[in-house]
Protein backbone atom coordinates (compact mmCIF):
# COMPACT_ATOMS: atom_id res chain seq x y z
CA UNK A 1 -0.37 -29.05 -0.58
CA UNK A 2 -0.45 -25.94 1.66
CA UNK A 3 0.72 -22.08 0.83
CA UNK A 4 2.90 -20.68 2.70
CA UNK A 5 0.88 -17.33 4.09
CA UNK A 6 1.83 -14.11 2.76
CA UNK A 7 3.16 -11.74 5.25
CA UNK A 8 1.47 -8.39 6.07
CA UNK A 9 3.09 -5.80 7.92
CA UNK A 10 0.73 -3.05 9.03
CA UNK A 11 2.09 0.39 10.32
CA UNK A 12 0.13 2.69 12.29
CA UNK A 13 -2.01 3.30 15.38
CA UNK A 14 -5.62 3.00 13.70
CA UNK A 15 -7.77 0.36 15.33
CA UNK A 16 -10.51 0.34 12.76
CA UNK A 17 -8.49 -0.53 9.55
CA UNK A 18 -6.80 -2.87 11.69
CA UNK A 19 -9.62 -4.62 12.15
CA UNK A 20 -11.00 -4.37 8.88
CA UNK A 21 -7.54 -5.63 7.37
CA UNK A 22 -7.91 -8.55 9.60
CA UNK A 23 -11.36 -9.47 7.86
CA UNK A 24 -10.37 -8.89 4.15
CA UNK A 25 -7.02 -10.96 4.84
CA UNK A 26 -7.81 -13.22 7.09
CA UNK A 27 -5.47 -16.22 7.69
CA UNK A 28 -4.21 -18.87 6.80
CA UNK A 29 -4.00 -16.71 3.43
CA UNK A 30 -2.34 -14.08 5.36
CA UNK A 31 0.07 -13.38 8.08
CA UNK A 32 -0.69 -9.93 9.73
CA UNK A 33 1.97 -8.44 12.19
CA UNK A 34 1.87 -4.83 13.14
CA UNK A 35 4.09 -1.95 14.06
CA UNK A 36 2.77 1.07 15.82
CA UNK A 37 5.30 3.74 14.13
CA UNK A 38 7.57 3.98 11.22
CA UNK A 39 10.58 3.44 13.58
CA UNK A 40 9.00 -0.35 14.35
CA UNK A 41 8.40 -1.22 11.28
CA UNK A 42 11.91 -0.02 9.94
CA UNK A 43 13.38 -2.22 12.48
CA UNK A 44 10.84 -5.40 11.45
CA UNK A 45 11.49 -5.08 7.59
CA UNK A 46 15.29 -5.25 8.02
CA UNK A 47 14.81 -8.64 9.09
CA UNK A 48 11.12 -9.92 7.78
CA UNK A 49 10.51 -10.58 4.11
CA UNK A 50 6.82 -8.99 4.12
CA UNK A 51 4.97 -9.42 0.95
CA UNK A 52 2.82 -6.51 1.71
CA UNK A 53 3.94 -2.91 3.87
CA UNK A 54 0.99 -1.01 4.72
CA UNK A 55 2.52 2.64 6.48
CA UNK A 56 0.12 5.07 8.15
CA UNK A 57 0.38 8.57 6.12
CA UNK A 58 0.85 10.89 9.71
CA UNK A 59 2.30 13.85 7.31
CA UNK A 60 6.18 13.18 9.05
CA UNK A 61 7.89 12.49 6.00
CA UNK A 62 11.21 12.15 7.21
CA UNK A 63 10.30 8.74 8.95
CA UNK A 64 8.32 7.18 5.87
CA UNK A 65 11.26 7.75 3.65
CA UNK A 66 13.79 6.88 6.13
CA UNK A 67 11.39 2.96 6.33
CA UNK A 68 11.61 3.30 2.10
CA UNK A 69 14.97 3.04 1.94
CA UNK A 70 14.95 0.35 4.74
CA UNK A 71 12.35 -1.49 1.95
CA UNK A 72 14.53 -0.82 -1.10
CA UNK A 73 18.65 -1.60 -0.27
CA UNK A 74 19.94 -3.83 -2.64
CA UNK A 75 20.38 -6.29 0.61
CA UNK A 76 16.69 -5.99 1.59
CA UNK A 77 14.72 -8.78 2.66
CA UNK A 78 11.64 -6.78 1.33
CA UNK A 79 13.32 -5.34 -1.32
CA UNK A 80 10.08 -6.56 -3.70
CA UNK A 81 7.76 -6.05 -1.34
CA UNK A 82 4.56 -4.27 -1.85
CA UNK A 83 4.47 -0.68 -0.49
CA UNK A 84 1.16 0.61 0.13
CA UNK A 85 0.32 4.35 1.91
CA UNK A 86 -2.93 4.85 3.76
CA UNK A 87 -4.17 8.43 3.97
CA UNK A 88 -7.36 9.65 4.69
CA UNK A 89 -8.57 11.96 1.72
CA UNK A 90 -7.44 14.98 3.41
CA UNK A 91 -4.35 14.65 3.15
CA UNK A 92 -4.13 12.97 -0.22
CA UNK A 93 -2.41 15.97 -2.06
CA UNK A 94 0.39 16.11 0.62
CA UNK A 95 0.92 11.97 0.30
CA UNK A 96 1.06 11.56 -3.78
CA UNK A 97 4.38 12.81 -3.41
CA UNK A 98 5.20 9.55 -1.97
CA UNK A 99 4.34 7.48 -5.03
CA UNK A 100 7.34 8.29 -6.50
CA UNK A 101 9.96 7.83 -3.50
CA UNK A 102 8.72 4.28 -3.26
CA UNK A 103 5.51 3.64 -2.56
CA UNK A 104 3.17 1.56 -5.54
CA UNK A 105 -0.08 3.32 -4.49
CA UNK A 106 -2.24 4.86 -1.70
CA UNK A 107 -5.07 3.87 0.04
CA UNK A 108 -8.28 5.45 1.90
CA UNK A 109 -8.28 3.61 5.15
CA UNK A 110 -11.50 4.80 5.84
CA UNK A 111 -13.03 3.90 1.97
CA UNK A 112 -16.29 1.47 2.74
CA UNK A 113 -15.55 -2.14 2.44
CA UNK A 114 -16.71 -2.64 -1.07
CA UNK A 115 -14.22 0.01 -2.28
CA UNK A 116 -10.99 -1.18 -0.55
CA UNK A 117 -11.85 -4.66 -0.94
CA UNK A 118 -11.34 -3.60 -4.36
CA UNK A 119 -8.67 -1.84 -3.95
CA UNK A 120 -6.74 -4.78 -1.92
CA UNK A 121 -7.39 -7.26 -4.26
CA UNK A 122 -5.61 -4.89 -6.93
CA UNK A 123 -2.39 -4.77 -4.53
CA UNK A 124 -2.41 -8.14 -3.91
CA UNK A 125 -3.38 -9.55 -7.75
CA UNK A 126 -1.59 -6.93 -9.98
CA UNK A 127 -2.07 -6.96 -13.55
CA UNK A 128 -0.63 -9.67 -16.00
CA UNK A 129 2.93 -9.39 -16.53
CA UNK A 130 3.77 -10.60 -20.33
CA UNK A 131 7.93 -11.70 -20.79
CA UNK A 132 8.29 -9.43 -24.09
CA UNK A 133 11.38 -8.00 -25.09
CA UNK A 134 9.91 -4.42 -26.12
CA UNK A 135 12.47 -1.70 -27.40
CA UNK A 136 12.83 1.16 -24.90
CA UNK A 137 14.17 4.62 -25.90
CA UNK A 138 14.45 7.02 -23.07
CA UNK A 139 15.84 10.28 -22.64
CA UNK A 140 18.81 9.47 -21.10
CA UNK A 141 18.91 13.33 -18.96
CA UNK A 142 15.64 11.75 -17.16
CA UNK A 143 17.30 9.09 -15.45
CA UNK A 144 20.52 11.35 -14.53
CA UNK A 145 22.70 10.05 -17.55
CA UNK A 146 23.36 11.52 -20.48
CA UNK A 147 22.35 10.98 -24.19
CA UNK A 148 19.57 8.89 -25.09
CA UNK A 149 19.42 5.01 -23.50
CA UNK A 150 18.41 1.92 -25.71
CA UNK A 151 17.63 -0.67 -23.46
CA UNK A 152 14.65 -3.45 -23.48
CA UNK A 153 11.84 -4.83 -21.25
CA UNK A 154 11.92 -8.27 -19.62
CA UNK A 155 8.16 -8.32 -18.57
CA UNK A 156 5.29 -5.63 -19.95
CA UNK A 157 1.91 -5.25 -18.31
CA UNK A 158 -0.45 -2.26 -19.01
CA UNK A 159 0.67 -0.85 -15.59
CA UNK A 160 4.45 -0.84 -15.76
CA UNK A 161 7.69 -2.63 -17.10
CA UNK A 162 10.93 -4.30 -15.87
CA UNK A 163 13.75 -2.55 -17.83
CA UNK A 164 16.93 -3.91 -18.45
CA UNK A 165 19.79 -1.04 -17.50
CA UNK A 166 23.23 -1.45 -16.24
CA UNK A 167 23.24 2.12 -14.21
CA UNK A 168 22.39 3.25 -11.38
CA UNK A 169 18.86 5.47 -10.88
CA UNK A 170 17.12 6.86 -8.14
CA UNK A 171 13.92 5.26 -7.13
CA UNK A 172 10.90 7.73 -7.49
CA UNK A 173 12.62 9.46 -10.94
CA UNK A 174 9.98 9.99 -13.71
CA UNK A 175 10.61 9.94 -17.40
CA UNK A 176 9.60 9.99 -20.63
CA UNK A 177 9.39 6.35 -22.90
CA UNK A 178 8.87 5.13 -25.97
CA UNK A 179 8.01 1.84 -26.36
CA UNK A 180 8.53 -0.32 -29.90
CA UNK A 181 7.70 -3.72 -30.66
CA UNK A 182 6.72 -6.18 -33.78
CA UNK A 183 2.87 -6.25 -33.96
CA UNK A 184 2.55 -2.70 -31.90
CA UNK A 185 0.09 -0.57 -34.04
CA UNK A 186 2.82 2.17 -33.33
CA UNK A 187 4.69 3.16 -31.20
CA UNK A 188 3.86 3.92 -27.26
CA UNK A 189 4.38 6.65 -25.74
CA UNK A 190 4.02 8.23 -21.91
CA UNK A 191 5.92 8.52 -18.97
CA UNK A 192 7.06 6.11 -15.54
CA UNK A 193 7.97 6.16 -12.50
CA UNK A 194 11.06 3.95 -11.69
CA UNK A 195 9.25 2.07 -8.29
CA UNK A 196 12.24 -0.01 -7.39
CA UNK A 197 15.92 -1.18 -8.77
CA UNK A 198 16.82 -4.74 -9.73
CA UNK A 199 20.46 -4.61 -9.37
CA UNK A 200 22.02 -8.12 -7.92
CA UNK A 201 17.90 -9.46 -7.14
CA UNK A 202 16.77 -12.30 -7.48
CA UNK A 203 15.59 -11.22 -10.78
CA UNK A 204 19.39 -12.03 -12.17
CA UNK A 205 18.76 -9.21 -13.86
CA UNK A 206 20.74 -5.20 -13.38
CA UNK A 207 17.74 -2.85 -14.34
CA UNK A 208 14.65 -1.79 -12.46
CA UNK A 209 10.71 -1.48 -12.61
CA UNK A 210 9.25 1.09 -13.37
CA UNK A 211 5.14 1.97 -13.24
CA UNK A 212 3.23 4.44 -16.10
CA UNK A 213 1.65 7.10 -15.01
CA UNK A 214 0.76 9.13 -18.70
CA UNK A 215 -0.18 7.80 -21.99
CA UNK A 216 -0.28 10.11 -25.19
CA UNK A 217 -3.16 10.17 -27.22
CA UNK A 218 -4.75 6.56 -27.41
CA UNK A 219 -1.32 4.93 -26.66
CA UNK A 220 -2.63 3.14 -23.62
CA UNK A 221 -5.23 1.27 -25.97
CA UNK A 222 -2.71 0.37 -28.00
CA UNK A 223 -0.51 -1.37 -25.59
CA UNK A 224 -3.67 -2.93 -24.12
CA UNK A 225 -4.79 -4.92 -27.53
CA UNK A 226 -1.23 -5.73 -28.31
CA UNK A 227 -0.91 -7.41 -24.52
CA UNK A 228 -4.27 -9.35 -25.42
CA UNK A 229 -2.39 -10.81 -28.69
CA UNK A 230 0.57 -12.39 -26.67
CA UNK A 231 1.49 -15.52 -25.52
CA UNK A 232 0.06 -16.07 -21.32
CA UNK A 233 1.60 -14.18 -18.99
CA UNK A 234 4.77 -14.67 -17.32
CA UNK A 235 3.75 -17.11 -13.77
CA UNK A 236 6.73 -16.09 -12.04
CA UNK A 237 8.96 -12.51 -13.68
CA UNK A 238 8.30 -10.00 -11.03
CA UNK A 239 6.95 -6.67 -12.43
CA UNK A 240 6.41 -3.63 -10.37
């Protein structure tokens, strides 16, 4: 039985990680299409559901968050797509901003192959999601609410979390966590990034998912061997 080729979209005018993109996702695996500015590609998503959006960091902000909110409207065909910003080292400090309005990480373009090989395959094959139901307590003035929110996970993986919550946030908000749950060593602490809402998804589930970014202490270890103890990862729960 065949796979149905994942869809690429690559923004951006540079031939040489055009090309190179062409040899680490070649098809039938992959369906490449391309968009020469942030204006193309905000017409293309609207109607494309790309697995993958690749957008050329060109330090114009405006148009990279005006194609982000294109990406994440509740009515969005690539409302779970991938969001991936390339930017030449230079620039990096300018571009991090951008992980939190959207974006789930950012590439060199010009890395050598070995290195973003490496770093495609970890877009493209995130970590294992696990379907626990994890106790969340949050500090409610984070997410623009007040008091302090009791919610749960539907998936955990040691990179993020799909929280159940019934209001609305902003995507790119940070805050602080606490994670509890039977057979934890104790509880984990750190804090996310929310990196996309679930509200009326195909999820059929209101909340949103949310990456780590800071562990306290050892907490990350923690989570880590208590993911290793569960049951196999969830096949199809999408994480962020």
């Amino acid at each position: 039985m065949e796979t149905e080729s994942r869809q690429v979209l690559i923004t951006g005018t540079s031939s040489s990680f055009h090309r190179r993109a062409a040899q680490l996702l070649p098809p039938p695996d992959f369906d490449l299409r391309y968009a020469t500015d942030t204006s193309s590609a905000t017409a293309m998503v609207q109607k494309t559901p790309f697995h993958v959006v690749f957008v050329e960091y060109d330090g114009n902000n405006g148009p990279i968050l005006e194609l982000v909110k294109n990406l994440r409207w509740s009515g969005s065909p690539c409302r779970e797509a991938i969001a991936v910003l390339l930017c030449a080292s230079d620039d990096l400090d300018d571009a991090e901003e951008h992980l939190h309005s959207g974006f789930s990480r950012i590439l060199n373009p010009e890395a050598p192959d070995s290195v973003l090989a490496k770093a495609l395959d970890a877009v493209l094959n995130p970590e294992k999601r696990y379907p626990l139901r994890a106790l969340v307590r949050i500090n409610g003035e984070d997410l623009g609410h007040q008091g302090v929110v009791m919610t749960q996970t539907s998936n955990l993986s040691t990179t993020g979390m799909l929280v159940r919550f019934d209001k609305h946030v902003i995507v790119g908000t940070r805050f602080a966590f606490t994670l509890e749950a039977p057979g934890l060593a104790k509880a984990v602490c750190g804090t996310a990034s929310v990196v996309r809402l679930t509200l009326g998804s195909s999820e059929r589930l209101d909340g949103f998912a949310a990456r780590f970014s800071h562990f306290e202490g050892d907490d990350m270890g923690h989570l880590k061997k208590f993911l290793a103890s569960q049951r196999p990862p969830a096949k199809a729960d999408p994480g962020p």
